[in-house]
C-alpha atoms as a PDB file:
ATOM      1  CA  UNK A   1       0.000   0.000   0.000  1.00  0.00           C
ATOM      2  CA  UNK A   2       1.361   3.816  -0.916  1.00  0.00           C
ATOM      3  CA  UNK A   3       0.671   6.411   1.793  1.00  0.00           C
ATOM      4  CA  UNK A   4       0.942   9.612   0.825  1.00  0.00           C
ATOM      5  CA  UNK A   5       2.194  13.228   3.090  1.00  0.00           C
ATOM      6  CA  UNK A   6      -0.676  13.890   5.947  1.00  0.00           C
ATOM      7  CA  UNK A   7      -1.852   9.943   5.859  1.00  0.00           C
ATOM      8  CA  UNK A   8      -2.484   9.295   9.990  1.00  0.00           C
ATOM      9  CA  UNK A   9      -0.779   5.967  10.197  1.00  0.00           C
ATOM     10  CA  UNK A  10      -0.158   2.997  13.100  1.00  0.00           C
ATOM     11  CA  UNK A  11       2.260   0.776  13.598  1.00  0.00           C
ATOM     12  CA  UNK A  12       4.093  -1.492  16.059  1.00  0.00           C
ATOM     13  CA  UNK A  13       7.390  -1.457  17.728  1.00  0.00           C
ATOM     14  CA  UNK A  14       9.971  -3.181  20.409  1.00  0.00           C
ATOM     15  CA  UNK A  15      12.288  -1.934  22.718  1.00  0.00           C
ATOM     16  CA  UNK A  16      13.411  -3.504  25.644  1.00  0.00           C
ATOM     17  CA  UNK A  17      10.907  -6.486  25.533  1.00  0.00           C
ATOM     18  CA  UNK A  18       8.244  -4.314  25.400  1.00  0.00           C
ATOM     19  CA  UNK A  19       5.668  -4.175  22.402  1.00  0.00           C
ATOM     20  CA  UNK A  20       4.242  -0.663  21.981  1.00  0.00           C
ATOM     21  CA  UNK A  21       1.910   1.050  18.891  1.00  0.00           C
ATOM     22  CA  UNK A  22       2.690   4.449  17.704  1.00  0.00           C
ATOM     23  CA  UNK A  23       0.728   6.692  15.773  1.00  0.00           C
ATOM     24  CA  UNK A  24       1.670   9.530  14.083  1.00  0.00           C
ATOM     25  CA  UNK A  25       1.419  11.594  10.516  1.00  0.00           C
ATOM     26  CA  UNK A  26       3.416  11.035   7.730  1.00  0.00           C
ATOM     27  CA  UNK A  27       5.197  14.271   6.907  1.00  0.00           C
ATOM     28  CA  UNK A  28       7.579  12.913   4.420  1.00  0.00           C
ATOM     29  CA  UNK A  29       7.648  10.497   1.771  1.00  0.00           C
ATOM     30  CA  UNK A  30      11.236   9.441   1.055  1.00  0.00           C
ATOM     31  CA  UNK A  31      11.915   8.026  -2.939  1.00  0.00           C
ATOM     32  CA  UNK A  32      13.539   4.554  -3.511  1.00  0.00           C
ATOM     33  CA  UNK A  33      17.615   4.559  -2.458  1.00  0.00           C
ATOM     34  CA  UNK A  34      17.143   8.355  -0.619  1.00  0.00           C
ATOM     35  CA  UNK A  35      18.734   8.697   2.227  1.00  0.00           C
ATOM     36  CA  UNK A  36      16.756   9.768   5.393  1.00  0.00           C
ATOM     37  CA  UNK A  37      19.937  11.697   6.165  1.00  0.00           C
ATOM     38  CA  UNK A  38      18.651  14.504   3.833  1.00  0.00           C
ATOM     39  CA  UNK A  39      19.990  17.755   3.411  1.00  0.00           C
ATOM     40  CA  UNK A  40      18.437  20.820   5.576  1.00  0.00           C
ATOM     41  CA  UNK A  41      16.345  21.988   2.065  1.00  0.00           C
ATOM     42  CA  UNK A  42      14.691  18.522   1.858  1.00  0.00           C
ATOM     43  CA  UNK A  43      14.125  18.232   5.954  1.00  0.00           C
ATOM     44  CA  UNK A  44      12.689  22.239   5.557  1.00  0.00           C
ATOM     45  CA  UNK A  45      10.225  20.724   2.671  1.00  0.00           C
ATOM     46  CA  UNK A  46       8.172  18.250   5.459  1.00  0.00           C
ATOM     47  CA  UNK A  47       7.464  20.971   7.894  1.00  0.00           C
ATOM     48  CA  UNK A  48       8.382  18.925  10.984  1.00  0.00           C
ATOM     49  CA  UNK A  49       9.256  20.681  14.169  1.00  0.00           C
ATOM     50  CA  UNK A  50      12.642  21.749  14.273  1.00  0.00           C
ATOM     51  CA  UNK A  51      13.188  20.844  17.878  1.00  0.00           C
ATOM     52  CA  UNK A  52      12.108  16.802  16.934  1.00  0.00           C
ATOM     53  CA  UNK A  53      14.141  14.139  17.800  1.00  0.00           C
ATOM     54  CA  UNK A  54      15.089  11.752  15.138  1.00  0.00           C
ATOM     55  CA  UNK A  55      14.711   8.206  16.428  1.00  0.00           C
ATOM     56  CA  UNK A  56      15.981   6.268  13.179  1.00  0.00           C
ATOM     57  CA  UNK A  57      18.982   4.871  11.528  1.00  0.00           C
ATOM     58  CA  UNK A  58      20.141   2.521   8.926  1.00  0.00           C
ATOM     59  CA  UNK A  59      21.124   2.676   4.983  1.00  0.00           C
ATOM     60  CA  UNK A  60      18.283   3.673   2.325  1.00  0.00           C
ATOM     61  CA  UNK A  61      16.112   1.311   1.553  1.00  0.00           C
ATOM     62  CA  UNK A  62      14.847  -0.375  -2.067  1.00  0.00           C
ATOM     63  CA  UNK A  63      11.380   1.016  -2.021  1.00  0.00           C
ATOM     64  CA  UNK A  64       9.993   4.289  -1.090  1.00  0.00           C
ATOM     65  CA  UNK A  65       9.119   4.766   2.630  1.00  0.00           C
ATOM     66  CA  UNK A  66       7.678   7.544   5.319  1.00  0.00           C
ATOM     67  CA  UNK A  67       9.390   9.530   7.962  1.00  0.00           C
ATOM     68  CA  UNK A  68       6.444  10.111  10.686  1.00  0.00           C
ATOM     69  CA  UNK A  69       6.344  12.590  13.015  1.00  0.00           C
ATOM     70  CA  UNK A  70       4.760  11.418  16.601  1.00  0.00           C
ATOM     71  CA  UNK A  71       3.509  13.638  18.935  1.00  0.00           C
ATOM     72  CA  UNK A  72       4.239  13.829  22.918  1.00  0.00           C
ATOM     73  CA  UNK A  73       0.967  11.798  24.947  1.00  0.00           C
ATOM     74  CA  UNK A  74       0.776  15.134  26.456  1.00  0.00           C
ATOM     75  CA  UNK A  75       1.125  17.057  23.585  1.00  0.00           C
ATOM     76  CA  UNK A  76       4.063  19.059  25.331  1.00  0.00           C
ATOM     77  CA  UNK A  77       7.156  17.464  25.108  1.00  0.00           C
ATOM     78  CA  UNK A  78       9.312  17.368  21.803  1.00  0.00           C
ATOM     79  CA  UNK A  79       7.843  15.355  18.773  1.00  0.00           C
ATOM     80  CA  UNK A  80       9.910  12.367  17.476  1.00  0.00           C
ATOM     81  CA  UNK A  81      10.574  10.878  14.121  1.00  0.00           C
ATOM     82  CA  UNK A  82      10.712   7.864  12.989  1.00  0.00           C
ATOM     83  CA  UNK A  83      11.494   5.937   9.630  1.00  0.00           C
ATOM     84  CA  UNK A  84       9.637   2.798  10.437  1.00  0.00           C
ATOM     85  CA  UNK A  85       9.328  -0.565   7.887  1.00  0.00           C
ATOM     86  CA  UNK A  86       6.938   0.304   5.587  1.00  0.00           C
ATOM     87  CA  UNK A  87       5.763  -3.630   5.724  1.00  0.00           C
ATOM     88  CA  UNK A  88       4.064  -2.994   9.261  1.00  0.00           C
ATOM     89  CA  UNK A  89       2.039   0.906   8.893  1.00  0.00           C
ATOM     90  CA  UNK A  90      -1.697   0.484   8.315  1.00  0.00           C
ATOM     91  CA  UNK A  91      -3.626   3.668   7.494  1.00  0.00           C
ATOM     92  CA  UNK A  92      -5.489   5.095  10.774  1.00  0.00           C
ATOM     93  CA  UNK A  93      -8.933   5.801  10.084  1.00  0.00           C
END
């Protein structure tokens, strides 16, 4: 399935034994072999919040995938990103 900028999007995640959902907006859409390492033009383009915390790594990948931005439970605290496999997002509705 393609998602497209703005699509509201779920997915599943482990750290430290624990299983957790997130949910957050896509606010960029990253091409085939581009690197989420972007230059500050390309990051400027998705109109994240500059104070974010990126919470990715790895090499580009083969197909196109999503940075999502994830707000704060509290809606106060710094927003995070994350590149997650495309493989496991399902559309929110």
């Amino acid at each position: 399935m393609m998602f497209k900028k703005g699509d509201i999007v779920t997915w599943s995640s482990q750290a430290g034994g624990v299983m957790t959902e997130k949910t957050g907006k896509i606010i960029g859409v990253l091409q085939p072999k581009e690197s989420p390492y972007i230059s500050n033009y390309r990051w400027n383009e998705c109109k994240f919040n500059p104070s974010a915390k990126r919470m990715f790594d790895g090499c580009p990948r083969d197909h196109e995938s999503y940075i999502i931005q994830v707000e704060t439970k509290t809606g106060k605290g710094k927003p995070r990103l994350y590149w997650p496999r495309v493989s496991g997002l399902t559309l929110k509705k």
